[in-house]
Protein backbone atom coordinates (compact mmCIF):
# COMPACT_ATOMS: atom_id res chain seq x y z
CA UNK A 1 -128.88 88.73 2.42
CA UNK A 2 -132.41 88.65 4.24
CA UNK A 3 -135.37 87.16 3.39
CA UNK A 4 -138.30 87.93 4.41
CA UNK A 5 -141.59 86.15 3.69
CA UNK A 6 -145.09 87.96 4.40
CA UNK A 7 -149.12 86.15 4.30
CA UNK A 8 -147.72 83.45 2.15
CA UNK A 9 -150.43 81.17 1.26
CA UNK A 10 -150.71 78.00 -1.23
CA UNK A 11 -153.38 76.49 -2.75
CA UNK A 12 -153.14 73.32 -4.59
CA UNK A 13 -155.84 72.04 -7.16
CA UNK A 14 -157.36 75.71 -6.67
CA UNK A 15 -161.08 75.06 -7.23
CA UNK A 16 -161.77 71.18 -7.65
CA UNK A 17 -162.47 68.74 -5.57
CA UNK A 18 -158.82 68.22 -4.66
CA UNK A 19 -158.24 71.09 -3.21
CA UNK A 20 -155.70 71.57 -0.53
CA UNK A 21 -154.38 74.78 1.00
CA UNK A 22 -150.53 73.80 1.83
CA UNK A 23 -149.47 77.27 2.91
CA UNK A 24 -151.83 79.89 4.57
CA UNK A 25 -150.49 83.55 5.96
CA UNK A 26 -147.06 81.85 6.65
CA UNK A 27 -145.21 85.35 8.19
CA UNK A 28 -141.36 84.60 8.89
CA UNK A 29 -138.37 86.33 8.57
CA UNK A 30 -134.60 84.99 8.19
CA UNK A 31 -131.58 87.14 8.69
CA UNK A 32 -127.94 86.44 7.41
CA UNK A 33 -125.91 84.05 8.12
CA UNK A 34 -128.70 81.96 10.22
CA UNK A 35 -128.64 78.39 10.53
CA UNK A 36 -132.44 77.78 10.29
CA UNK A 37 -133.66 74.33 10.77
CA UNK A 38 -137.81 73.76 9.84
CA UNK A 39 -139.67 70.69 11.54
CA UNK A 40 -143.55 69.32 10.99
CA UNK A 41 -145.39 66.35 10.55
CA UNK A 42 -145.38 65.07 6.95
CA UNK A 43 -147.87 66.93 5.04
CA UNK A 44 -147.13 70.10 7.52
CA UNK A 45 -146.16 72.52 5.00
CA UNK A 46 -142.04 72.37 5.16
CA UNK A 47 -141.30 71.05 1.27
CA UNK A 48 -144.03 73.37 -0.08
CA UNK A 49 -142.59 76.42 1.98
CA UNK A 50 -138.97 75.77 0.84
CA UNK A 51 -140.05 75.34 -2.84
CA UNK A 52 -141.26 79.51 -2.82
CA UNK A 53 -137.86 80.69 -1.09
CA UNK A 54 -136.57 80.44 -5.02
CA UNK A 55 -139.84 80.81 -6.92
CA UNK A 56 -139.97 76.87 -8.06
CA UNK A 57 -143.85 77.77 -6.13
CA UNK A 58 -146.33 80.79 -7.20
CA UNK A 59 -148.07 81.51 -4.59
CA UNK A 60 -152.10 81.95 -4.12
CA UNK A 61 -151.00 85.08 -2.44
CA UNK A 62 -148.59 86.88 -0.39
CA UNK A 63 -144.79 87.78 -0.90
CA UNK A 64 -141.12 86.59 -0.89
CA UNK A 65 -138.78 89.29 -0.26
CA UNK A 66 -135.31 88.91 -0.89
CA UNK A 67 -132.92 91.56 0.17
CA UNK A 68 -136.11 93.52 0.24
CA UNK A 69 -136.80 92.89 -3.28
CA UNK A 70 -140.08 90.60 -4.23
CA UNK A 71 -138.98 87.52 -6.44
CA UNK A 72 -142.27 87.52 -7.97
CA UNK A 73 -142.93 90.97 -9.58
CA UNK A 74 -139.74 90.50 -12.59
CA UNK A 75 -139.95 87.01 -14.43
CA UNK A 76 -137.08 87.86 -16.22
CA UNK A 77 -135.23 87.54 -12.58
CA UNK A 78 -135.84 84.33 -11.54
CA UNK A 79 -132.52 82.51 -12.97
CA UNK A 80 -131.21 85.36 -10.72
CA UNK A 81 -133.33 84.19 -8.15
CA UNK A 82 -132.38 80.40 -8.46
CA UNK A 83 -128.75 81.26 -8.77
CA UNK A 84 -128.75 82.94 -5.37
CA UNK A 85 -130.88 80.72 -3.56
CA UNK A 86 -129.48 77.11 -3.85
CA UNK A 87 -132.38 74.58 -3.28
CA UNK A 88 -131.14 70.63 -2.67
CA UNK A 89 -133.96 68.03 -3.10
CA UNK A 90 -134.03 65.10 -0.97
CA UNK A 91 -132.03 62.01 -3.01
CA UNK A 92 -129.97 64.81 -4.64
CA UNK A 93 -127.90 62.17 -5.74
CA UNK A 94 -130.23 61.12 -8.36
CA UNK A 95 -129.73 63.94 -10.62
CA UNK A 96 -125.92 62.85 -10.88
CA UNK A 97 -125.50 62.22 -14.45
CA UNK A 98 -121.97 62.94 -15.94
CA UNK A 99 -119.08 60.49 -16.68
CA UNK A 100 -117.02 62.54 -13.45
CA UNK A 101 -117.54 63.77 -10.18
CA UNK A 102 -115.54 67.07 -11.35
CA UNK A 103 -117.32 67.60 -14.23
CA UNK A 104 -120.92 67.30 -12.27
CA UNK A 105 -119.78 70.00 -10.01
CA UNK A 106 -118.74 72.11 -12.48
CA UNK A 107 -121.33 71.85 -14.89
CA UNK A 108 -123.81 75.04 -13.20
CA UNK A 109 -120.68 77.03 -13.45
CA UNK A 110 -119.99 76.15 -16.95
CA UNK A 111 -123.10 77.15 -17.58
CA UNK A 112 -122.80 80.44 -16.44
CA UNK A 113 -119.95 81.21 -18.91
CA UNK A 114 -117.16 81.36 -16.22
CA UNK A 115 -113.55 81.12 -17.58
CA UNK A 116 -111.91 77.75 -17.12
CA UNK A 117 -109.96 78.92 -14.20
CA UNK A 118 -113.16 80.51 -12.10
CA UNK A 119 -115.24 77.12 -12.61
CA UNK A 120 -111.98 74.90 -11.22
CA UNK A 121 -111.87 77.51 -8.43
CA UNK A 122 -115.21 76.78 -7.72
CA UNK A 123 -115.20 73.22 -8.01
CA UNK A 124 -112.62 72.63 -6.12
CA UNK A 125 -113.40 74.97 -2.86
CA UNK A 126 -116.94 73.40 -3.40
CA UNK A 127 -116.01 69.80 -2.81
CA UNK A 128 -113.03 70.49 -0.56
CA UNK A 129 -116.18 72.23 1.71
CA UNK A 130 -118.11 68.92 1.30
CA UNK A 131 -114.85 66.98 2.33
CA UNK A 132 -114.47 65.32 -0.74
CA UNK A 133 -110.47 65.73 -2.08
CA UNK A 134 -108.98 65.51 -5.62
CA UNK A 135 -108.42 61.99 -5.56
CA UNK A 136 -112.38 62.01 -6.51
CA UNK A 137 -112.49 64.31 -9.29
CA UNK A 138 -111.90 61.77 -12.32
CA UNK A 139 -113.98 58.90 -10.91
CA UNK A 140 -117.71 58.41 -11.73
CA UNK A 141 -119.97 59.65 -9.24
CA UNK A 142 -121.39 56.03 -8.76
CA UNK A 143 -117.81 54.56 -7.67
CA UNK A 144 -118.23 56.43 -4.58
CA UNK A 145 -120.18 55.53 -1.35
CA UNK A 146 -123.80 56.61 -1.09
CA UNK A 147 -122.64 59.58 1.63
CA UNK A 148 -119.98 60.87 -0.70
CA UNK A 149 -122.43 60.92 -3.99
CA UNK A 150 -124.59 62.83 -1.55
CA UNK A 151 -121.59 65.59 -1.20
CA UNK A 152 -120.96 65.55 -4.20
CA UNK A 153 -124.58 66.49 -5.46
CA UNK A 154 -124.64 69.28 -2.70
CA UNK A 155 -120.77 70.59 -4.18
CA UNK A 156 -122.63 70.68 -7.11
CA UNK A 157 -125.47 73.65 -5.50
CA UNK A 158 -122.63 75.03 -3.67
CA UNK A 159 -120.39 75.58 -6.94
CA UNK A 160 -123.06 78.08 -7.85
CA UNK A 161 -121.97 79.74 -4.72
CA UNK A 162 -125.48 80.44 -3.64
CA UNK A 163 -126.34 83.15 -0.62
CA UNK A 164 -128.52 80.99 0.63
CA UNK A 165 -128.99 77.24 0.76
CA UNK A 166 -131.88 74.71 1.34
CA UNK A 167 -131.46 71.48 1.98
CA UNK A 168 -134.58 69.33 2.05
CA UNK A 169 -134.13 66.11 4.43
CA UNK A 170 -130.53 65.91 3.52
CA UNK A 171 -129.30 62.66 5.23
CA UNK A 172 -132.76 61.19 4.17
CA UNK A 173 -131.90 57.42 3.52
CA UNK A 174 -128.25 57.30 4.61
CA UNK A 175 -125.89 55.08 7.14
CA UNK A 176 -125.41 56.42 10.76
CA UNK A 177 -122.03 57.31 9.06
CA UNK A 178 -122.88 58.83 5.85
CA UNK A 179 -125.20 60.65 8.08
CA UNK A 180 -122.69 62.42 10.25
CA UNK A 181 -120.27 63.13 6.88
CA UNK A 182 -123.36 65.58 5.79
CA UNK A 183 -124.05 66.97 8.70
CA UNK A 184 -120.37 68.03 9.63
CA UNK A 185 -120.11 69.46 5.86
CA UNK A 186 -123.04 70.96 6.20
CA UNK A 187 -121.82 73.02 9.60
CA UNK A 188 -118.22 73.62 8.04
CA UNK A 189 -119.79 74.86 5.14
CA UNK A 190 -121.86 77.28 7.31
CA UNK A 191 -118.96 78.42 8.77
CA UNK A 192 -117.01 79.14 6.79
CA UNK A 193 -119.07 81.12 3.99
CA UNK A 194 -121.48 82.80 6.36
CA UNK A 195 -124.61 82.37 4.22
CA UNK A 196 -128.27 81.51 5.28
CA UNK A 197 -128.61 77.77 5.43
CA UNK A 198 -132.38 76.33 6.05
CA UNK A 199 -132.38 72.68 6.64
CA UNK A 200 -135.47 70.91 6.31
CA UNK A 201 -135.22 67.79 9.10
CA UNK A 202 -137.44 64.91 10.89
CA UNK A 203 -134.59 64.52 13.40
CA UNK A 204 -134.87 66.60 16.56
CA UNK A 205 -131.50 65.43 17.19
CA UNK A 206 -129.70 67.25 14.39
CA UNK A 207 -131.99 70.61 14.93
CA UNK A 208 -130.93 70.85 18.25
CA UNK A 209 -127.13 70.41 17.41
CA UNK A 210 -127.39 72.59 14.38
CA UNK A 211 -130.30 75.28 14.41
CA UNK A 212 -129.62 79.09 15.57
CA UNK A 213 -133.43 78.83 15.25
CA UNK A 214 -136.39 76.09 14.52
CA UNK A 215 -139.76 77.09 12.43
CA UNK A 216 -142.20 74.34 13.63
CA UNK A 217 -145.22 74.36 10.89
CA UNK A 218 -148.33 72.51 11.35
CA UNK A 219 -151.41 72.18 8.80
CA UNK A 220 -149.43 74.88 6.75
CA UNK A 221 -149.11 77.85 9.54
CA UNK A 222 -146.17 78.60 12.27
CA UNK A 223 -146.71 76.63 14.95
CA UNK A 224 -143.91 77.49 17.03
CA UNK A 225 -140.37 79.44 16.18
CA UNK A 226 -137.35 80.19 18.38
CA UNK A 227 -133.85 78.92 19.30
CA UNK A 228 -133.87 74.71 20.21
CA UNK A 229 -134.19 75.78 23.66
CA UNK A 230 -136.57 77.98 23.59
CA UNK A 231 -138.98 74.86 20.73
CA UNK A 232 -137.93 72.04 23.21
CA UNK A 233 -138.76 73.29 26.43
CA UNK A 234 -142.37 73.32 25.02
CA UNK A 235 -142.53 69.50 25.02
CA UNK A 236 -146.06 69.48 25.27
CA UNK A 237 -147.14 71.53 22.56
CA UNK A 238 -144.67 69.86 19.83
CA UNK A 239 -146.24 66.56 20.86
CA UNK A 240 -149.70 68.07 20.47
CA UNK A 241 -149.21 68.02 17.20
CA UNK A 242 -147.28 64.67 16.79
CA UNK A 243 -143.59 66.07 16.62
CA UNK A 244 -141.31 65.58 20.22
CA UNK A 245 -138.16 67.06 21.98
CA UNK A 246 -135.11 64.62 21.30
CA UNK A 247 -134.44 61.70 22.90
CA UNK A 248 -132.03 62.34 25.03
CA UNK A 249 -134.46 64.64 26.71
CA UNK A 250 -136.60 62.34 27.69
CA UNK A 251 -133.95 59.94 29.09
CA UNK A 252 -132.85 62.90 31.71
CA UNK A 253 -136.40 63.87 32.23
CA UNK A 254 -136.80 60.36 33.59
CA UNK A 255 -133.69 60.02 35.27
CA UNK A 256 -134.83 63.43 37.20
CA UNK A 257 -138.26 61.38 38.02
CA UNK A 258 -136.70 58.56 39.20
CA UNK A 259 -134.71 61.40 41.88
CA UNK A 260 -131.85 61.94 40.79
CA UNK A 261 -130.72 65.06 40.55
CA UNK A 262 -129.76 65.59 36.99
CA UNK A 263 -130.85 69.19 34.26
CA UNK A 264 -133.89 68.26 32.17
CA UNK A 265 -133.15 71.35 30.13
CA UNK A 266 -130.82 69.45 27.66
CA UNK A 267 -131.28 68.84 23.68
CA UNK A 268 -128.06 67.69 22.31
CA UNK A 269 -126.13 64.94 22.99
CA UNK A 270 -122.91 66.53 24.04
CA UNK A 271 -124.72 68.26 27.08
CA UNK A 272 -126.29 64.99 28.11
CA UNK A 273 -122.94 63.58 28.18
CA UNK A 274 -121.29 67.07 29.81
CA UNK A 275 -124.47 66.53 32.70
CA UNK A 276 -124.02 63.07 33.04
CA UNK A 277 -120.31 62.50 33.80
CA UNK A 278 -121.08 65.75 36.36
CA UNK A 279 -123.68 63.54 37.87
CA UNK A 280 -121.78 60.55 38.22
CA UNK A 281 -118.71 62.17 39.58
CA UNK A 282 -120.87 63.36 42.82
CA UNK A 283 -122.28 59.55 43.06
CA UNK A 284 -118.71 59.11 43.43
């Protein structure tokens, strides 16, 4: 699966006084199996550009090319379309609405007209990839925690077993530890069934774990794109236009300032630590 996206531009309110172009000549291509986080200020662009990756957006003009093919020309292709590329909203959880978690997973596949033994095939690998086990199945979704309702509602997207998957602010709302259970399912899931994942985030701590590449959009056009290394080292354009490296970047920068001699080339958390228990051991 590729996709590949050429002069995208949006309009909204074409022609009154509300007028607002969202997208314009967005140019970006995604390869298989990438791990694609997309950052911006609010208003940037990001939930407007995810919303065309499965056609829930026409365009003003331009293209979205999956596989090659545009999603646009053949109407009659767009449950296709939406099957293949899996879009979760933020506050998926929301759209939870059957007396089971099992039978919310399975209800997309049901819908497709599997037999009984495909859709608990795919219900079960689904939440069993979202770290959710059987003892959940028969409960109602709102017995569980607010992370696990989350997983569930993703299992749900994943049941479809999508080739791509967008996830739009996805720990939006939740507990440092509800937070971590998504973002860990989200990587297994990655893993383990190589598709395209694009993650929509504010936190320039999980794009820096997660990302094989960052799109930065601002006012609707590509700001910046490359790995997190490549994005962060570029500290002063990202804050330019009101976006920043993570935290624990700026912590080592000013440990550096202060003399010490410590890497300021460091986004995630784990190499902080990694640098800093190097540094102390020679203060030792």
């Amino acid at each position: 699966m590729s996709i590949e996206i050429k002069h995208l531009t949006h309009i909204y309110n074409p022609g009154t006084p509300f007028e607002h172009k969202a997208l314009d000549d967005i140019n970006l291509k995604i390869e298989d199996n990438e791990f694609i986080c997309i950052i911006g200020h609010t208003g940037s662009g990001k939930s407007t550009l995810i919303q065309h990756l499965n056609a829930l957006l026409v365009p003003e003009s331009g293209e979205v090319l999956l596989n090659g093919e545009n999603i646009y020309v053949d109407k009659s292709k767009l449950k296709s379309v939406r099957q293949r590329v899996g879009l979760v909203f933020q506050y998926p959880e929301h759209q939870l609405f059957e007396m089971t978690v099992y039978k919310d997973v399975a209800y997309g596949p049901g819908n497709l007209g599997l037999p009984q033994e495909e859709i608990d095939s795919r219900v079960k690998n689904a939440l069993e990839t979202v770290g959710l086990d059987e003892s959940v199945y028969d409960k109602s979704p709102f017995e569980l925690s607010g992370g696990q309702r989350r997983r569930a509602a993703i299992a749900g997207v994943l049941a479809m077993e999508p080739e791509v998957l967008i996830l739009d602010e996805p720990t939006a709302g939740l507990d440092p530890k509800g937070r971590d259970e998504i973002l860990d399912s989200i990587k297994l899931m990655h893993e383990k069934r190589k598709i395209i994942v694009i993650l929509v985030s504010h936190s320039m701590e999980d794009v820096a774990k997660l990302a094989d590449r960052i799109i930065v959009l601002n006012d609707g056009k590509v700001a910046l794109t490359g790995t997190p290394r490549e994005v962060f080292s570029k500290v002063n354009e990202l804050e330019k236009i009101g976006l920043a490296a993570p935290q624990i970047t700026y912590v080592l920068s000013e440990l550096a300032a202060k003399g010490y001699d410590v890497r300021t080339d460091i986004y995630t958390v784990a190499e902080a630590t990694e640098e800093l228990y190097k540094f102390l051991k020679q203060v030792k």
